[in-house]
Protein backbone atom coordinates (compact mmCIF):
# COMPACT_ATOMS: atom_id res chain seq x y z
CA UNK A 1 126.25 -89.79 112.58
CA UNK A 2 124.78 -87.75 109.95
CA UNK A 3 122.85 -89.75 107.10
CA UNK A 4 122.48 -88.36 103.69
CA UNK A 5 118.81 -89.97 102.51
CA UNK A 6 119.67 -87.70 98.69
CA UNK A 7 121.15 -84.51 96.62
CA UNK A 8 118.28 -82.43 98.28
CA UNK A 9 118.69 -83.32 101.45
CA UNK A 10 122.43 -82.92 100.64
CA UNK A 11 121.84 -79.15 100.14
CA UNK A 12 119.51 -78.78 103.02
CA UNK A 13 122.20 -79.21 104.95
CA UNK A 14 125.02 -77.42 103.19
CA UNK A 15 122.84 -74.45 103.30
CA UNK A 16 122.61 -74.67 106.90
CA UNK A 17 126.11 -74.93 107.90
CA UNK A 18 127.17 -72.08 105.08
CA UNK A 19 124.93 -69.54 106.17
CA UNK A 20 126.07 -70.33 109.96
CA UNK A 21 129.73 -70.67 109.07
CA UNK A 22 129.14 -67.06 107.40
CA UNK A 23 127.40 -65.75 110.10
CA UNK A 24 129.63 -66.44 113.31
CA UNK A 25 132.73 -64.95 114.54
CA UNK A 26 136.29 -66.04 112.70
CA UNK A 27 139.49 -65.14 114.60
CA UNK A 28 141.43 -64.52 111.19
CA UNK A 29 139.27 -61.47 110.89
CA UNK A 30 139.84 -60.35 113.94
CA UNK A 31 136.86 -62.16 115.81
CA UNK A 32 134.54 -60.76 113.05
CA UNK A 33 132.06 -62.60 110.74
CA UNK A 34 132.55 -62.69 106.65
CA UNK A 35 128.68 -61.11 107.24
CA UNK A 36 127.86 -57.53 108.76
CA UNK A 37 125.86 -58.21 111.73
CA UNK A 38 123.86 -55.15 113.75
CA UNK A 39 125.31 -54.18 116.65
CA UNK A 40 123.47 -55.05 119.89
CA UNK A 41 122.79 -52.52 122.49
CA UNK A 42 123.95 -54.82 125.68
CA UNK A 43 121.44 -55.37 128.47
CA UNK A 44 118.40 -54.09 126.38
CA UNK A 45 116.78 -57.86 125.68
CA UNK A 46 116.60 -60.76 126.62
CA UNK A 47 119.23 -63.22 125.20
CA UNK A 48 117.47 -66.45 122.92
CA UNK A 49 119.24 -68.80 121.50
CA UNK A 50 118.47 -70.04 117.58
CA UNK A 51 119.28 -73.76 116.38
CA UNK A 52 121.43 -73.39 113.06
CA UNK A 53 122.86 -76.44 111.22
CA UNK A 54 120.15 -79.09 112.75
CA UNK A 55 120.56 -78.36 116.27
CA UNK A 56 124.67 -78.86 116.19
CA UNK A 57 125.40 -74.79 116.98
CA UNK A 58 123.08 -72.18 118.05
CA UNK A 59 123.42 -68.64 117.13
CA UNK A 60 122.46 -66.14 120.24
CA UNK A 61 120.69 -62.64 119.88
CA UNK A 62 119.07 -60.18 121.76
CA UNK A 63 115.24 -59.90 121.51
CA UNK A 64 113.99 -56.74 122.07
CA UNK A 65 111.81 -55.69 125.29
């Protein structure tokens, strides 16, 4: 349970889940995000994962070698 302790933290958290709603794949566009994202060269990298809207999804990326 998620609890709000004012408007700021309010819009701490809105701004995390819109820029990782924004960010990850939607299946009405054809398993593309509203966002451009770089292509990733496969198998170049290790995978890491990044926390996005307080630890409830995780975005993964490449690092480079």
């Amino acid at each position: 349970m998620l609890r709000l302790v004012g408007e700021q933290h309010l819009r701490c958290i809105l701004t995390g889940y819109f820029g990782s709603y924004h960010a990850r794949t939607h299946l009405s566009l054809t398993k593309d995000s509203p966002d451009v994202r770089p292509i990733q060269i496969p198998f170049i990298g290790r995978i890491v994962q990044l926390p996005r809207v307080g630890d409830l999804h995780y975005r993964y990326v490449r690092q480079a070698a």
